[in-house]
Protein backbone atom coordinates (compact mmCIF):
# COMPACT_ATOMS: atom_id res chain seq x y z
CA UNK A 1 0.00 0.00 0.00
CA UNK A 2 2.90 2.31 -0.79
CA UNK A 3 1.93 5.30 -2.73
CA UNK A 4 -1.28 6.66 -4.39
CA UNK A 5 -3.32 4.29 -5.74
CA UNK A 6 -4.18 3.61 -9.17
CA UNK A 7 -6.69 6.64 -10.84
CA UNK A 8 -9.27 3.86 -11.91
CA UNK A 9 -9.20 1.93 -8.66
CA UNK A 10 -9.72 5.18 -7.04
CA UNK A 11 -12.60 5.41 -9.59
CA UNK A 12 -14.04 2.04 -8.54
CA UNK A 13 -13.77 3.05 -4.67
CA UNK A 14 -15.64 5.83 -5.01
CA UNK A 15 -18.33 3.77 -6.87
CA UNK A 16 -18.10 1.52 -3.93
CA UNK A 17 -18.59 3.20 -1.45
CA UNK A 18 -21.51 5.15 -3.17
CA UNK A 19 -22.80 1.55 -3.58
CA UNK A 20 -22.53 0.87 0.11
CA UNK A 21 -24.29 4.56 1.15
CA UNK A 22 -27.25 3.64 -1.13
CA UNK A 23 -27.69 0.23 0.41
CA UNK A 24 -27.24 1.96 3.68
CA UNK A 25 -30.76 3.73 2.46
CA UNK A 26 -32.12 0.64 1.02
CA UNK A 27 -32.10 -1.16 4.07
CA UNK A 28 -33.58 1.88 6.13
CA UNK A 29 -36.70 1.65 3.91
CA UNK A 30 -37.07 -1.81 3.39
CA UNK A 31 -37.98 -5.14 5.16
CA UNK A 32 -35.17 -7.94 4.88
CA UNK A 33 -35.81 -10.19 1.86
CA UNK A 34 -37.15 -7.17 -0.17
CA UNK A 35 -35.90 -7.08 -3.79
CA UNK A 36 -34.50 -3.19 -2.89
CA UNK A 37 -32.53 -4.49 -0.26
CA UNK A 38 -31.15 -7.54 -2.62
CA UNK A 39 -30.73 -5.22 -6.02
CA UNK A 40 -28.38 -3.21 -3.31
CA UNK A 41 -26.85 -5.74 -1.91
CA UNK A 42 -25.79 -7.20 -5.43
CA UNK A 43 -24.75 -3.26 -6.68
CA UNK A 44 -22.14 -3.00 -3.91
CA UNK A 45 -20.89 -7.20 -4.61
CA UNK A 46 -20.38 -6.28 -7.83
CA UNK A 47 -18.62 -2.77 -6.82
CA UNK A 48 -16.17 -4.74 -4.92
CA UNK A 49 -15.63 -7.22 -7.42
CA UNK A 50 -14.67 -4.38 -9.78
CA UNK A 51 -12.77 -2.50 -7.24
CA UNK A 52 -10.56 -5.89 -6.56
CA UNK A 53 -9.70 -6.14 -10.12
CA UNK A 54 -8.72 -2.57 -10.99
CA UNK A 55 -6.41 -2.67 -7.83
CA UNK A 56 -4.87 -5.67 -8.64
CA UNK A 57 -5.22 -6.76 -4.98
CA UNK A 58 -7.50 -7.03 -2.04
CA UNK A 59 -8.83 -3.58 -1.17
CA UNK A 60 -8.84 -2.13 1.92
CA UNK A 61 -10.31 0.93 2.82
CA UNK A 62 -9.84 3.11 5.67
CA UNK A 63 -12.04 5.41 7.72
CA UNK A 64 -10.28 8.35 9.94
CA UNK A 65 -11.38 11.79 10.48
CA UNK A 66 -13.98 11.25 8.88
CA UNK A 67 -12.57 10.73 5.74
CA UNK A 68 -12.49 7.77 3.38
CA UNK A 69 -9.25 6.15 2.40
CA UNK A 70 -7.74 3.69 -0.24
CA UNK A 71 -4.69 2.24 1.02
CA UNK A 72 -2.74 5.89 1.82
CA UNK A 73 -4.67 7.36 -0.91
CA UNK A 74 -7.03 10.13 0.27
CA UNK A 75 -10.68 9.97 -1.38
CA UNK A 76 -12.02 13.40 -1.46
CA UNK A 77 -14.97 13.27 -3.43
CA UNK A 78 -16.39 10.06 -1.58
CA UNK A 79 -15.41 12.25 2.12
CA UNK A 80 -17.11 15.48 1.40
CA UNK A 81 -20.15 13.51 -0.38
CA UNK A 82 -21.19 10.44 1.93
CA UNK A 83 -20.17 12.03 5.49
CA UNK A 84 -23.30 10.27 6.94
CA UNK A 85 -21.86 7.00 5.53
CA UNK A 86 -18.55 7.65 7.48
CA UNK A 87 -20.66 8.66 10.61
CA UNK A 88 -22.47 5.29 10.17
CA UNK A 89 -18.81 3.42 9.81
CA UNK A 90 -17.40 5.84 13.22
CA UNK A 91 -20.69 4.31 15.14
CA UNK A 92 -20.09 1.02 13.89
CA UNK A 93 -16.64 1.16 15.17
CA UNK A 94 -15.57 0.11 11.62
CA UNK A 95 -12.02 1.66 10.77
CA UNK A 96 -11.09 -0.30 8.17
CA UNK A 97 -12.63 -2.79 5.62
CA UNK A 98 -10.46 -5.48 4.32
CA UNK A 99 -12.47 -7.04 1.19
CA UNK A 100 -11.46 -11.15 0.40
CA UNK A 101 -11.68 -12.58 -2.60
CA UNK A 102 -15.04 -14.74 -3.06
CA UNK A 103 -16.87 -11.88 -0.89
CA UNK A 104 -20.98 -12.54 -1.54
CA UNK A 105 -24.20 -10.99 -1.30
CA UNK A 106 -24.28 -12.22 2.36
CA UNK A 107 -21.33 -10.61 3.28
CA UNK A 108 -22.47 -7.34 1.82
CA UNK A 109 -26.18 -8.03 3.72
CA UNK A 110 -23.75 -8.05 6.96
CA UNK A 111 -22.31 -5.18 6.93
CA UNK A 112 -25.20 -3.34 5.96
CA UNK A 113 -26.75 -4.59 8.35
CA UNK A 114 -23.69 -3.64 10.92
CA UNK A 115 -23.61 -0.22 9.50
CA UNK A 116 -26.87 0.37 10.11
CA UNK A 117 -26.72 -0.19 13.45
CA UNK A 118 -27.28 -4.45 14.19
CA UNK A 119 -23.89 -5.26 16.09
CA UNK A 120 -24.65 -8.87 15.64
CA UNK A 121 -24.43 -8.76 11.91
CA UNK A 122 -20.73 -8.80 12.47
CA UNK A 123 -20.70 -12.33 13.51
CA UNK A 124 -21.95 -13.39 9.68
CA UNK A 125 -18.88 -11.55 8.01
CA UNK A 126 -17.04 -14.02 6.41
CA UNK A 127 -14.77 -12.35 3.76
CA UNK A 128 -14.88 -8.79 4.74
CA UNK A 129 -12.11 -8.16 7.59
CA UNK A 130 -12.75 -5.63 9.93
CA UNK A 131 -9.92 -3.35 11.40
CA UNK A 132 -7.28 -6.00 10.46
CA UNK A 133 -5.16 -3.09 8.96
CA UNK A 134 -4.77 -0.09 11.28
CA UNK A 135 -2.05 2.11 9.29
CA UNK A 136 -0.68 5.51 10.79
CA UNK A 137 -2.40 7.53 7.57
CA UNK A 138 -0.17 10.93 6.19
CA UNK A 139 -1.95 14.14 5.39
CA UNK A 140 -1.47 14.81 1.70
CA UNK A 141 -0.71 18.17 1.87
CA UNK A 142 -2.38 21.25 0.48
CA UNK A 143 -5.80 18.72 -0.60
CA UNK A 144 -6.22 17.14 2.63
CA UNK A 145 -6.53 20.63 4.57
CA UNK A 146 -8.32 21.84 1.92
CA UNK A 147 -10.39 18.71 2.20
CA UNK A 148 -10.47 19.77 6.08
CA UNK A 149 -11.18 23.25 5.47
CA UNK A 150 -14.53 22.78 3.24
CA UNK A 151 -15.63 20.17 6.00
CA UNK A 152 -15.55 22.15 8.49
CA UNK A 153 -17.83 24.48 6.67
CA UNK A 154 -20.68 22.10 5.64
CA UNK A 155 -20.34 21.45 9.74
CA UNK A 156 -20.27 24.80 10.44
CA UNK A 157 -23.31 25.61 8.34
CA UNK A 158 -25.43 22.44 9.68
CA UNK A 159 -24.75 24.04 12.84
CA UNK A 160 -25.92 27.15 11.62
CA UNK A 161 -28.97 25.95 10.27
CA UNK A 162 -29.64 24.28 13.88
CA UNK A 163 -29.37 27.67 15.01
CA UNK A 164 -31.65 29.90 13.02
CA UNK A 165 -34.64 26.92 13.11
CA UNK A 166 -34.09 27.04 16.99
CA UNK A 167 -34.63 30.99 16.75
CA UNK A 168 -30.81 31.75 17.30
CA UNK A 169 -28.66 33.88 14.77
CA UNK A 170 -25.82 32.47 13.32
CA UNK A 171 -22.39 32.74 14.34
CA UNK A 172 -21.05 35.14 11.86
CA UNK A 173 -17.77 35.14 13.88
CA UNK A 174 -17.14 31.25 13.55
CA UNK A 175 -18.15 32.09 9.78
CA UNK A 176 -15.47 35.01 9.32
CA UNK A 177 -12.77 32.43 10.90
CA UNK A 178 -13.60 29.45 8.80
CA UNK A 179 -13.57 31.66 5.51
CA UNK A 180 -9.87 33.40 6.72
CA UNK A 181 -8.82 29.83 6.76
CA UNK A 182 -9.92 28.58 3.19
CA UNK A 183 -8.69 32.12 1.81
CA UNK A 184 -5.26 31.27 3.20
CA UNK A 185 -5.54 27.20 1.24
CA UNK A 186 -7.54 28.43 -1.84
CA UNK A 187 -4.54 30.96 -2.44
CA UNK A 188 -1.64 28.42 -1.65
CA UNK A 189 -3.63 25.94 -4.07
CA UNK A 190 -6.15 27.31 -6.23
CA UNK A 191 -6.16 24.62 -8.74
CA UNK A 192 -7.06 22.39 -6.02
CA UNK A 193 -9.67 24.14 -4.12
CA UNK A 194 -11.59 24.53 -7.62
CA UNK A 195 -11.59 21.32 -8.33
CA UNK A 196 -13.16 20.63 -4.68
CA UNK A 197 -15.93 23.18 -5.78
CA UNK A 198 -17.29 19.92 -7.91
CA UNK A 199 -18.05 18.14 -5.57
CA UNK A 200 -22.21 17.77 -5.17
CA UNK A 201 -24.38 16.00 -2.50
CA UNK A 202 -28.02 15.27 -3.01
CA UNK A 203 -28.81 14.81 1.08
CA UNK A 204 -26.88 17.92 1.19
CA UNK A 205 -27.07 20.19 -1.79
CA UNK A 206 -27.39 23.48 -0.35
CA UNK A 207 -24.81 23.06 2.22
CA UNK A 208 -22.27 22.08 -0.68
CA UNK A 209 -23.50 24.56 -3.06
CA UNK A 210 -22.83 27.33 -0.72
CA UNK A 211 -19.10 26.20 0.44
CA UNK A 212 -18.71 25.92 -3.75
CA UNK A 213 -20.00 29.37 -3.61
CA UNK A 214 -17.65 30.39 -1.29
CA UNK A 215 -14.46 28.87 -2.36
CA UNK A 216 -15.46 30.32 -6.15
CA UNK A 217 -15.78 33.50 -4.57
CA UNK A 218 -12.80 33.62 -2.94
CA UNK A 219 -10.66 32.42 -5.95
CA UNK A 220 -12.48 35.22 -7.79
CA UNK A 221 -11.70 37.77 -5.73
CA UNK A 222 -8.22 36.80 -5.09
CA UNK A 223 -7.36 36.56 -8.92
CA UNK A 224 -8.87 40.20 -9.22
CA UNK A 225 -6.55 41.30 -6.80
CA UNK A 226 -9.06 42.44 -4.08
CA UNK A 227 -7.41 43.37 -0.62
CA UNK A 228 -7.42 40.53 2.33
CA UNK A 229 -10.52 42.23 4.09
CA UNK A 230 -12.98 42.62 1.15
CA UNK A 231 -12.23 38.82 0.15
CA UNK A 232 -13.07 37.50 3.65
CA UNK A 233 -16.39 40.30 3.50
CA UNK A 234 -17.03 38.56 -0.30
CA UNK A 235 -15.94 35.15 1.30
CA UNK A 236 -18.44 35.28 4.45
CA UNK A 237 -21.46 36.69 2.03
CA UNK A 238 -20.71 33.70 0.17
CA UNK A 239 -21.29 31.27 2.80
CA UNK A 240 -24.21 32.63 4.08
CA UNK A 241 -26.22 33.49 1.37
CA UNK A 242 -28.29 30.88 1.06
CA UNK A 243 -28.38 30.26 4.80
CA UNK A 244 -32.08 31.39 5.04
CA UNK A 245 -33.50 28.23 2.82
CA UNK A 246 -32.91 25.92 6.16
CA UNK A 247 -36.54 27.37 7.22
CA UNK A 248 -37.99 25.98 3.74
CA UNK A 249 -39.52 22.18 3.51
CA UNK A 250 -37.05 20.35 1.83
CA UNK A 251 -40.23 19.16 -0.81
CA UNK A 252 -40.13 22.47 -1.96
CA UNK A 253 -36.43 22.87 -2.31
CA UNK A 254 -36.38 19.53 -4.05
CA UNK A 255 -39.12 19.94 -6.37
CA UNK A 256 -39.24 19.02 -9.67
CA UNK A 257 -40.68 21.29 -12.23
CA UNK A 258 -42.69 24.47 -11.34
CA UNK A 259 -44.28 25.11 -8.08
CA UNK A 260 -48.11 25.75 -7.58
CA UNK A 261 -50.13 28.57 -5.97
């Protein structure tokens, strides 16, 4: 597991894991035995029979900080998009997945299962080994605090949205810190940091949408050659500016097509 990993098995681990998150879903909604919980089920057995052969290996992924991992390999994407699948993997006390060849459909029903919160579905793992590896993993420079840095503000602005629907204002302080800090990475890497602005969530799409916002902003401002005070002004605007659609129903937000009277 020395170096970064292969760009098509860090393809396939992303798939994976998106797999996994969807399954995670699937079995929240459905009884066991139901075909959504077996189409899932089969989805993430083939996703790991894929992921084995573009690695050349057997995979093992890692969970830390709340980020995902292949081997040493940092998976951005797959950390700022399926955070609720690496809270599920934190309360399962899952660090790292170690997947066998001749892993099944029964294997993937267990650790769905674990994941979504039945500790006795680890017994039935057969050829998925849990925290077998435990590897001290690097920071990879400039995109893992970036990585940190836009993080911390979808946390900072679920927080904020806890706020304002419990009556509270929102901390524009914590705000003007957070933004000083992904001025300071955005100009050390902009390249980077724009290619982080990508990154969507459909559970979260307002949250990412307004860190993009920000980090565009930021870049924008920095390339026009604004002073350090009117990019973090520009920067915190950014954040915030869609902080007021917390108080509307999410049907609404997510509606297809036009609205009605």
């Amino acid at each position: 597991m020395n170096g970064r990993e292969p760009s098509e098995a860090l393809q396939e681990a992303h798939h994976l894991l998106r797999a996994i998150a969807a399954a995670l879903q699937a079995y929240g909604l459905y009884e066991a035995g139901h075909p959504g919980r077996v189409a899932a089920a089969v989805e993430v057995e083939a996703r790991a029979v894929r992921l084995r052969e573009a690695l050349g290996r057997d995979p093992v992924v890692f969970v830390a900080r709340r980020s995902f991992y292949l081997g040493l390999t940092l998976l951005a994407w797959p950390s700022l998009s399926f955070h609720r699948l690496a809270e599920a993997f934190e309360a399962a006390g899952i660090e790292s997945l170690e997947l066998l060849p001749g892993l099944d459909r029964d294997d993937v029903d267990a650790l769905i299962r674990l994941l979504a919160g039945e500790g006795r579905a680890r017994e039935d793992l057969s050829r998925i080994l849990l925290n077998r590896a435990t590897p001290e993993l690097p920071l990879e420079g400039g995109l893992a605090e970036l990585l940190q840095s836009y993080a911390a503000g979808l946390e900072l602005l679920r927080e904020a949205a806890s706020r304002l629907l419990a009556g509270r204002p929102a901390n524009v302080e914590a705000a003007r810190r957070l933004t000083e800090h992904l001025a300071e990475r955005i100009a050390a890497d902009p390249a980077q940091a724009l290619l982080l602005t990508t990154v969507k969530s459909y559970d979260e799409y307002t949250f990412h949408h307004m860190v993009n916002v920000c980090v565009l902003g930021i870049a924008l401002a920095q390339a026009v050659g604004l002073d350090h005070d009117r990019v973090i002004s520009l920067g915190i605007g950014a954040l915030l500016h869609d902080v007021g659609k917390v108080k509307v129903p999410q049907e609404v937000l997510q509606h297809q097509g036009k609205l009605d009277e």
